[in-house]
N, C-alpha and C. Protein backbone atom coordinates (compact mmCIF):
# COMPACT_ATOMS: atom_id res chain seq x y z
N UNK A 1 0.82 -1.19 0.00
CA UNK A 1 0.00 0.00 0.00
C UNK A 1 0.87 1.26 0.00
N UNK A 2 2.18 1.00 0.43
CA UNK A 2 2.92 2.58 0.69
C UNK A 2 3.34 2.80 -0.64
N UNK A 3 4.06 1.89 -1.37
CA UNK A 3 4.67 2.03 -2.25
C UNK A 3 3.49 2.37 -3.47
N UNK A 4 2.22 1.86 -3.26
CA UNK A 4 1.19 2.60 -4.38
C UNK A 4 0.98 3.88 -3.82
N UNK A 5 1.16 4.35 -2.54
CA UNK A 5 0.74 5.84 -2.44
C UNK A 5 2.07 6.76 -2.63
N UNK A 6 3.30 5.86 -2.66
CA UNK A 6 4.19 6.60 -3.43
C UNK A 6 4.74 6.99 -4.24
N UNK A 7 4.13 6.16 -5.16
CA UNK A 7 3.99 6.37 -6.44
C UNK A 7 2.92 6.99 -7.33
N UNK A 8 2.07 7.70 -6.39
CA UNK A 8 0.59 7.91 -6.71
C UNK A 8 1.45 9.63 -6.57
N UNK A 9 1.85 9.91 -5.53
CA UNK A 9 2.35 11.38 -5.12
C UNK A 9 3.54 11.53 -5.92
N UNK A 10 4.39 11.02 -6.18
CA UNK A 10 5.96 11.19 -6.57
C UNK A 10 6.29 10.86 -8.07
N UNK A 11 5.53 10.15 -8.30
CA UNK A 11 5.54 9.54 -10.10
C UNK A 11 5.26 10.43 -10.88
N UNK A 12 4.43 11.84 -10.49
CA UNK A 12 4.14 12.75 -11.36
C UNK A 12 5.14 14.12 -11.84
N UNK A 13 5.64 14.17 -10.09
CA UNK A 13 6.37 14.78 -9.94
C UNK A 13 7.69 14.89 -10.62
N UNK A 14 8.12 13.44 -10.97
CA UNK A 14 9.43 13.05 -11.54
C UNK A 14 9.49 13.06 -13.18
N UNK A 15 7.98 12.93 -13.61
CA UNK A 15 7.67 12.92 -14.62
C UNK A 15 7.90 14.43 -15.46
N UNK A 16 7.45 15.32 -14.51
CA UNK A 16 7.36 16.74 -14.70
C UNK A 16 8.35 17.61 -14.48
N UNK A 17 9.28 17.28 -14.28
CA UNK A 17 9.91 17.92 -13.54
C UNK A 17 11.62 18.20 -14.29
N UNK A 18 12.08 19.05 -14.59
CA UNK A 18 12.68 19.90 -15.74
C UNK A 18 14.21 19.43 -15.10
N UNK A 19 14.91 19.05 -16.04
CA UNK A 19 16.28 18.40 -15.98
C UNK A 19 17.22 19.75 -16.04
N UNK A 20 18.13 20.09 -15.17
CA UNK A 20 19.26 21.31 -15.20
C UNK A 20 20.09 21.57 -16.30
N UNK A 21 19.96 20.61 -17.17
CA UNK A 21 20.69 21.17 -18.58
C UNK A 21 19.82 21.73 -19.74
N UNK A 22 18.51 22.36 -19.38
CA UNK A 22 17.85 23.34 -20.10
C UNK A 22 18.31 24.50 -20.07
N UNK A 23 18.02 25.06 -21.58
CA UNK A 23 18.52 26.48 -21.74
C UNK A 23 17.28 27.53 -21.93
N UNK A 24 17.23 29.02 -21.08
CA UNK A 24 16.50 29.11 -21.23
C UNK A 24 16.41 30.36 -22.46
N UNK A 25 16.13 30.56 -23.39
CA UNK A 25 16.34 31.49 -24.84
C UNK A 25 15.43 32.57 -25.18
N UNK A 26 15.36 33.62 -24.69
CA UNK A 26 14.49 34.85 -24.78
C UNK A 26 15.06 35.70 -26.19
N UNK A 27 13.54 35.34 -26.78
CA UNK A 27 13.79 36.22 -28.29
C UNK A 27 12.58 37.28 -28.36
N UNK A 28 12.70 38.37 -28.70
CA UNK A 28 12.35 39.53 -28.51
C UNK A 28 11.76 39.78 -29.98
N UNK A 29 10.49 40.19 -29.98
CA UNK A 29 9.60 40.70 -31.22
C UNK A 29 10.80 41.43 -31.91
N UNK A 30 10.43 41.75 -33.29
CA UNK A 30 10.95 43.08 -34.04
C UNK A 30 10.71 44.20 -33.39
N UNK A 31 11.50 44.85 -33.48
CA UNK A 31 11.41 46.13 -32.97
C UNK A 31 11.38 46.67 -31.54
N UNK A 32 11.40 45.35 -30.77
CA UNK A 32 11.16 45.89 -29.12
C UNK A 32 12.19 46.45 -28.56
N UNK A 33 13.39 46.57 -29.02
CA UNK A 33 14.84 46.65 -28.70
C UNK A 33 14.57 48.46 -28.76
N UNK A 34 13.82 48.70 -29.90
CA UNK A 34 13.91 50.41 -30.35
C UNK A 34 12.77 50.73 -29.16
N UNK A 35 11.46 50.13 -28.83
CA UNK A 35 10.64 50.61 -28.05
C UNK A 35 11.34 51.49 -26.74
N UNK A 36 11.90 49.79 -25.81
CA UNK A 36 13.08 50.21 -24.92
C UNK A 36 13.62 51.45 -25.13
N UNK A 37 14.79 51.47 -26.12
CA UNK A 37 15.51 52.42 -26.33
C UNK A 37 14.65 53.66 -26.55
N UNK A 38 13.83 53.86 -27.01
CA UNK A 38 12.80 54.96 -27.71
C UNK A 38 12.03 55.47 -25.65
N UNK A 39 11.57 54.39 -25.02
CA UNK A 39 11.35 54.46 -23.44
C UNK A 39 12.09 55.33 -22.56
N UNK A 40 13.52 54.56 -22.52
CA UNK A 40 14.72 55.39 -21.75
C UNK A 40 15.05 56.33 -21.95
N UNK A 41 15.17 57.17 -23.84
CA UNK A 41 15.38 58.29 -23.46
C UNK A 41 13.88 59.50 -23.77
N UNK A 42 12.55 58.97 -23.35
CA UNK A 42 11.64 59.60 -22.76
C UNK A 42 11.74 59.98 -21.26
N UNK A 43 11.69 58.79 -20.67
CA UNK A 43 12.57 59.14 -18.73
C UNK A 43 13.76 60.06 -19.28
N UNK A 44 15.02 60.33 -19.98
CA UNK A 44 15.71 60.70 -19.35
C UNK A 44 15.11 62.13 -19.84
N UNK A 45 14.54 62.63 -20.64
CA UNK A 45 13.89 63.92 -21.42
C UNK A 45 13.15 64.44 -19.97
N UNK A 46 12.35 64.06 -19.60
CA UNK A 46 11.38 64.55 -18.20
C UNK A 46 11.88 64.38 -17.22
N UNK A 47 13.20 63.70 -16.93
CA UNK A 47 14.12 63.65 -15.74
C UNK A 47 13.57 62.71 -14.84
N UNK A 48 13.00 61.91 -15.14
CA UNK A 48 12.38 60.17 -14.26
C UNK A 48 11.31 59.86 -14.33
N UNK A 49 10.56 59.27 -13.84
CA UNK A 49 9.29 58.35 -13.98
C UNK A 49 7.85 58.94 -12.79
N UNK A 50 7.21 58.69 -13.59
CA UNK A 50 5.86 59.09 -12.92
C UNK A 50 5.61 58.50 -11.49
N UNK A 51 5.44 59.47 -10.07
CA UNK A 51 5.46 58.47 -8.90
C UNK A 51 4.60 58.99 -8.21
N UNK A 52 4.97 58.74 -7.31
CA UNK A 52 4.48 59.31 -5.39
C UNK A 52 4.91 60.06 -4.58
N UNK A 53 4.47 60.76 -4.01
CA UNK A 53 5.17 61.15 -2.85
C UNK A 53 3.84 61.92 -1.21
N UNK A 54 4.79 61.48 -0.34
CA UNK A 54 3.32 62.20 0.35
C UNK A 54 3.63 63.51 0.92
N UNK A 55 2.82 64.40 0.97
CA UNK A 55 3.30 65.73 1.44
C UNK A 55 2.35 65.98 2.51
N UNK A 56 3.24 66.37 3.92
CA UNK A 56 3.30 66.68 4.83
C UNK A 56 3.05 68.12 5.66
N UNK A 57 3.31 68.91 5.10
CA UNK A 57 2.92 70.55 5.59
C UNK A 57 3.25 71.29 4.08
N UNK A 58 2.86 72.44 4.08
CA UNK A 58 3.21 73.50 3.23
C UNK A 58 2.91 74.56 4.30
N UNK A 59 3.95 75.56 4.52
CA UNK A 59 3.76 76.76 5.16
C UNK A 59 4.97 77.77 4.86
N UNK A 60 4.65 79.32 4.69
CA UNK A 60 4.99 80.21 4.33
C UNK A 60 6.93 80.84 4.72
N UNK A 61 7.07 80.26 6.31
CA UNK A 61 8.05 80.27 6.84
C UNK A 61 8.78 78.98 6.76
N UNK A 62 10.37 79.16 6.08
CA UNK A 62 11.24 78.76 6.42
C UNK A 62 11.35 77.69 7.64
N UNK A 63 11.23 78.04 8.82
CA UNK A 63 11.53 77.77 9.85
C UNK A 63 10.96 76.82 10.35
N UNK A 64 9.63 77.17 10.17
CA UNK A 64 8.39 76.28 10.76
C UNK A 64 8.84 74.94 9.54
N UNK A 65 8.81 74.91 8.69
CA UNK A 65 9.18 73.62 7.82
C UNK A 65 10.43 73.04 8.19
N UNK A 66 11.18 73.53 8.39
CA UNK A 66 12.58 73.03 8.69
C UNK A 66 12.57 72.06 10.03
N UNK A 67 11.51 72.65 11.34
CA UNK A 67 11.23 71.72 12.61
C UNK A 67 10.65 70.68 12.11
N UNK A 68 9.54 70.77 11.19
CA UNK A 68 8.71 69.23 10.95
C UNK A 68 9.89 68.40 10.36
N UNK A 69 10.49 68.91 9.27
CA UNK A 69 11.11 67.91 8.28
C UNK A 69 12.82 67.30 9.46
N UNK A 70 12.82 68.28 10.58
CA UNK A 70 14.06 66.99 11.50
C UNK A 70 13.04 66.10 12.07
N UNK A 71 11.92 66.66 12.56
CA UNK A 71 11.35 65.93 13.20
C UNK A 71 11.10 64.72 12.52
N UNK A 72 10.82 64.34 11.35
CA UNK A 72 10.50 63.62 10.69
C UNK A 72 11.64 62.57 10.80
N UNK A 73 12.93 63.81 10.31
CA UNK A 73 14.16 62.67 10.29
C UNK A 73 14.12 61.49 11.53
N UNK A 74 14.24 62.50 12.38
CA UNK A 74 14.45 61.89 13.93
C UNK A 74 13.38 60.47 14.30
N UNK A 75 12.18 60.26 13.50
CA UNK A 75 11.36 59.62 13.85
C UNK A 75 10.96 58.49 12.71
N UNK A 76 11.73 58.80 11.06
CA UNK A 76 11.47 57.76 10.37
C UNK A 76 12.72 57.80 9.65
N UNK A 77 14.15 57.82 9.72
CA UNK A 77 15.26 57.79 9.23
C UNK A 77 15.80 57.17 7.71
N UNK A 78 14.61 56.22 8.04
CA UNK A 78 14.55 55.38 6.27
C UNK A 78 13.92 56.36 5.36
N UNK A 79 13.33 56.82 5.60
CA UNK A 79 12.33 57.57 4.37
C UNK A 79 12.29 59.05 4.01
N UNK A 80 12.97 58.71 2.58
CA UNK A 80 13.49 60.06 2.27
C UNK A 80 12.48 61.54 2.05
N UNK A 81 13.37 62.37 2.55
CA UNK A 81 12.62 64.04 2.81
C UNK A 81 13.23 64.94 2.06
N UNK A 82 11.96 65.32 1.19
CA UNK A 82 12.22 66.13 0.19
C UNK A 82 11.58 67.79 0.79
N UNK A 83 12.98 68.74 0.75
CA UNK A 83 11.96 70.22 1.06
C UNK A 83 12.24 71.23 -0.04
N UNK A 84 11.23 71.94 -0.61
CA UNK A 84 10.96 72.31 -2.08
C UNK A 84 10.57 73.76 -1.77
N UNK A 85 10.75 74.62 -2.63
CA UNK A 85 10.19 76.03 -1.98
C UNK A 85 9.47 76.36 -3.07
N UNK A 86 8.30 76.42 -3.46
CA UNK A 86 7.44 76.64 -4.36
C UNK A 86 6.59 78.19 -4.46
N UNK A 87 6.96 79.20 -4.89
CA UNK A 87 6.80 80.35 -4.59
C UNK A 87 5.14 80.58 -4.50
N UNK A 88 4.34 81.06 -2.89
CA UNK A 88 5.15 81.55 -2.14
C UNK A 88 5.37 80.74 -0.83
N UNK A 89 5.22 79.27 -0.75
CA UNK A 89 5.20 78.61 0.20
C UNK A 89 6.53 77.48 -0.02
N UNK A 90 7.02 76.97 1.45
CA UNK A 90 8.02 75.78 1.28
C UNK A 90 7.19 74.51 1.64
N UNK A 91 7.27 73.45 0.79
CA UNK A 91 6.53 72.10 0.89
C UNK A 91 7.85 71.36 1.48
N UNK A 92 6.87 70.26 2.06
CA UNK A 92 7.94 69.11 2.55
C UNK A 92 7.16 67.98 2.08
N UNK A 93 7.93 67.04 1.46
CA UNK A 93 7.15 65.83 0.29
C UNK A 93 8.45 64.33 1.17
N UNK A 94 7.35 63.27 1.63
CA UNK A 94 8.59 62.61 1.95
C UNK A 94 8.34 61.02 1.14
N UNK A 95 8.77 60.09 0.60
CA UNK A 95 9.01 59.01 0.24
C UNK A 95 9.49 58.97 -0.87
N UNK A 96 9.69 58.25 -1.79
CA UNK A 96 10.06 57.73 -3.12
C UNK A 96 8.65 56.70 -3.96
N UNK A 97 7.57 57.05 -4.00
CA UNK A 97 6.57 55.66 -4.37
C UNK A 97 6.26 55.57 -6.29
N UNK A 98 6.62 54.26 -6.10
CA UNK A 98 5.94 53.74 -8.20
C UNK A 98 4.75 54.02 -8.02
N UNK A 99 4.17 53.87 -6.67
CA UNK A 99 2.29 53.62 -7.47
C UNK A 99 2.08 54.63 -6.30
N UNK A 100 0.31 54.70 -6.20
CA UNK A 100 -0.36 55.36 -5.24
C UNK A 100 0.08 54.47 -4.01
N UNK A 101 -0.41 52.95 -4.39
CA UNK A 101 -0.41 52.46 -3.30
C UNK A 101 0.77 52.24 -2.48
N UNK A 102 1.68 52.15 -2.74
CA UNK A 102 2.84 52.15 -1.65
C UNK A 102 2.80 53.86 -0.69
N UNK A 103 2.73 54.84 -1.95
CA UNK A 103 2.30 56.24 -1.05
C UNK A 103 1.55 55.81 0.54
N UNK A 104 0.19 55.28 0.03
CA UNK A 104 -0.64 55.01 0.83
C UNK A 104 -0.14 53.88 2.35
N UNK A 105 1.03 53.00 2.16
CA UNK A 105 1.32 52.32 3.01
C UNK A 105 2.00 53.20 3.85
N UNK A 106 3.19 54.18 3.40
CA UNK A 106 4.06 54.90 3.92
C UNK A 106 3.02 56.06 4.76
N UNK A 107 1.74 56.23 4.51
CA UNK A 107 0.67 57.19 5.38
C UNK A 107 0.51 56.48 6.32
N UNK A 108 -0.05 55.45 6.12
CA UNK A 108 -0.29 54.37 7.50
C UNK A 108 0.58 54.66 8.90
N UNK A 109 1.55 54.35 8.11
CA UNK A 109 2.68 53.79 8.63
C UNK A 109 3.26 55.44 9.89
N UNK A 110 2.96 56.40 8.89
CA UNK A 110 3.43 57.86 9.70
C UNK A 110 1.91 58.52 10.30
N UNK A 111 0.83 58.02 10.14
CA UNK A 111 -0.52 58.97 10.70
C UNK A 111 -0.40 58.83 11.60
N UNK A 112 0.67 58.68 12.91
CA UNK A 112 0.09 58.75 14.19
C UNK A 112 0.83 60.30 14.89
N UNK A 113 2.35 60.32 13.80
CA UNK A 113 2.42 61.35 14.04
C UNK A 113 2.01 62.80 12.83
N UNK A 114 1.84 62.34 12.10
CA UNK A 114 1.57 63.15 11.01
C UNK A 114 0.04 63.11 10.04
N UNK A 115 -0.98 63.71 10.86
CA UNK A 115 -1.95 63.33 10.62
C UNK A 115 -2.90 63.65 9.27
N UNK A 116 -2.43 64.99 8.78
CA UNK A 116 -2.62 65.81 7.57
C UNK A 116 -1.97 65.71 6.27
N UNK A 117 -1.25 64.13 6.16
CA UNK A 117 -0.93 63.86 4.61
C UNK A 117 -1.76 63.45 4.09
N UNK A 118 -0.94 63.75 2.45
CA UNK A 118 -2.16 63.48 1.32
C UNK A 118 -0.74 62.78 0.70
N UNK A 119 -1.35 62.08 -0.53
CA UNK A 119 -0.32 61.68 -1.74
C UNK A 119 -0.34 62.50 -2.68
N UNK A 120 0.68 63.00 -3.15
CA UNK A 120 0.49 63.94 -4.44
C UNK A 120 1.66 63.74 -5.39
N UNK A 121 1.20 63.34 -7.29
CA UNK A 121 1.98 62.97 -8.11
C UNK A 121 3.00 64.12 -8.28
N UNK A 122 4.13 63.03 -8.59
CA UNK A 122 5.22 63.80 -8.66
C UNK A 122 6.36 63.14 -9.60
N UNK A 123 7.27 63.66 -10.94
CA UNK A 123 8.04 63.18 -11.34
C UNK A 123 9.60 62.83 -10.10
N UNK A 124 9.30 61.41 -10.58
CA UNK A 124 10.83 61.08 -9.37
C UNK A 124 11.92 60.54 -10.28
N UNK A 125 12.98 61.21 -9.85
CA UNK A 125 14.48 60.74 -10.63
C UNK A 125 14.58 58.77 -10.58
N UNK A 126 15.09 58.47 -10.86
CA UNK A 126 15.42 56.94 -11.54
C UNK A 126 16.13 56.24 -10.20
N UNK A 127 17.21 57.43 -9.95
CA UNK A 127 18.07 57.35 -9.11
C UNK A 127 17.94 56.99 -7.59
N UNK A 128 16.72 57.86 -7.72
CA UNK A 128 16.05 58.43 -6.25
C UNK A 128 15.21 56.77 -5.82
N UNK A 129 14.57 56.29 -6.99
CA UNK A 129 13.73 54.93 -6.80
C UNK A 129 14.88 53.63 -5.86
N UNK A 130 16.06 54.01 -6.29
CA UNK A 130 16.78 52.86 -6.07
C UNK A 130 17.54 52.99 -4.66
């Protein structure tokens, strides 16, 4: 009886199951090589890729932005802080996000001390993602 139920579980398995001297050979449509290339230097034309970021205060003074954005340091050290002076106010924008939704994890994650973020799109350098 064991040896039929081990061969009932394992016989398929052995059957299926892909030998280490396969190669694996990626061939690429016509033309996808130019798409790519035609892609990369669109990012590098607009200076990076469409993202995330969440922003944290906007206010008129210098100063008052400069306390939130250590504070910030001091309390989430991983997550980068961007401060921007957008005439006539200075913004503070902090993460790096591809989608909304990671934006949205990085809110979670800071609403206990920072209760007044939003996500707002933003071109992010290539550089900055990594």
């Amino acid at each position: 009886m064991k040896v039929i139920v081990f061969i009932i579980y394992f016989f398929p398995i052995l059957i299926f199951s892909q030998s280490e001297n396969t190669k694996c050979v990626i061939k690429n449509e016509k033309g996808i090589n130019y798409l790519v290339y035609k892609y990369e230097n669109i990012l590098r034309n607009t200076g990076g890729i469409n993202g995330w970021r969440l922003q944290l205060k906007f206010k008129a003074k210098e100063s008052e932005i400069v306390k939130i954005k250590l504070q910030f340091i001091e309390l989430f050290p991983d997550i980068p802080v961007f401060l921007e002076y957008q005439e006539p106010y200075y913004r503070i924008r902090v993460g790096n996000c591809r989608t909304k939704l990671e934006a949205l994890k990085i809110k979670d994650i800071i609403k206990k001390y920072f209760t007044d973020t939003y996500p707002v799109p933003e071109i992010i350098s290539i550089t900055d993602l990594n």
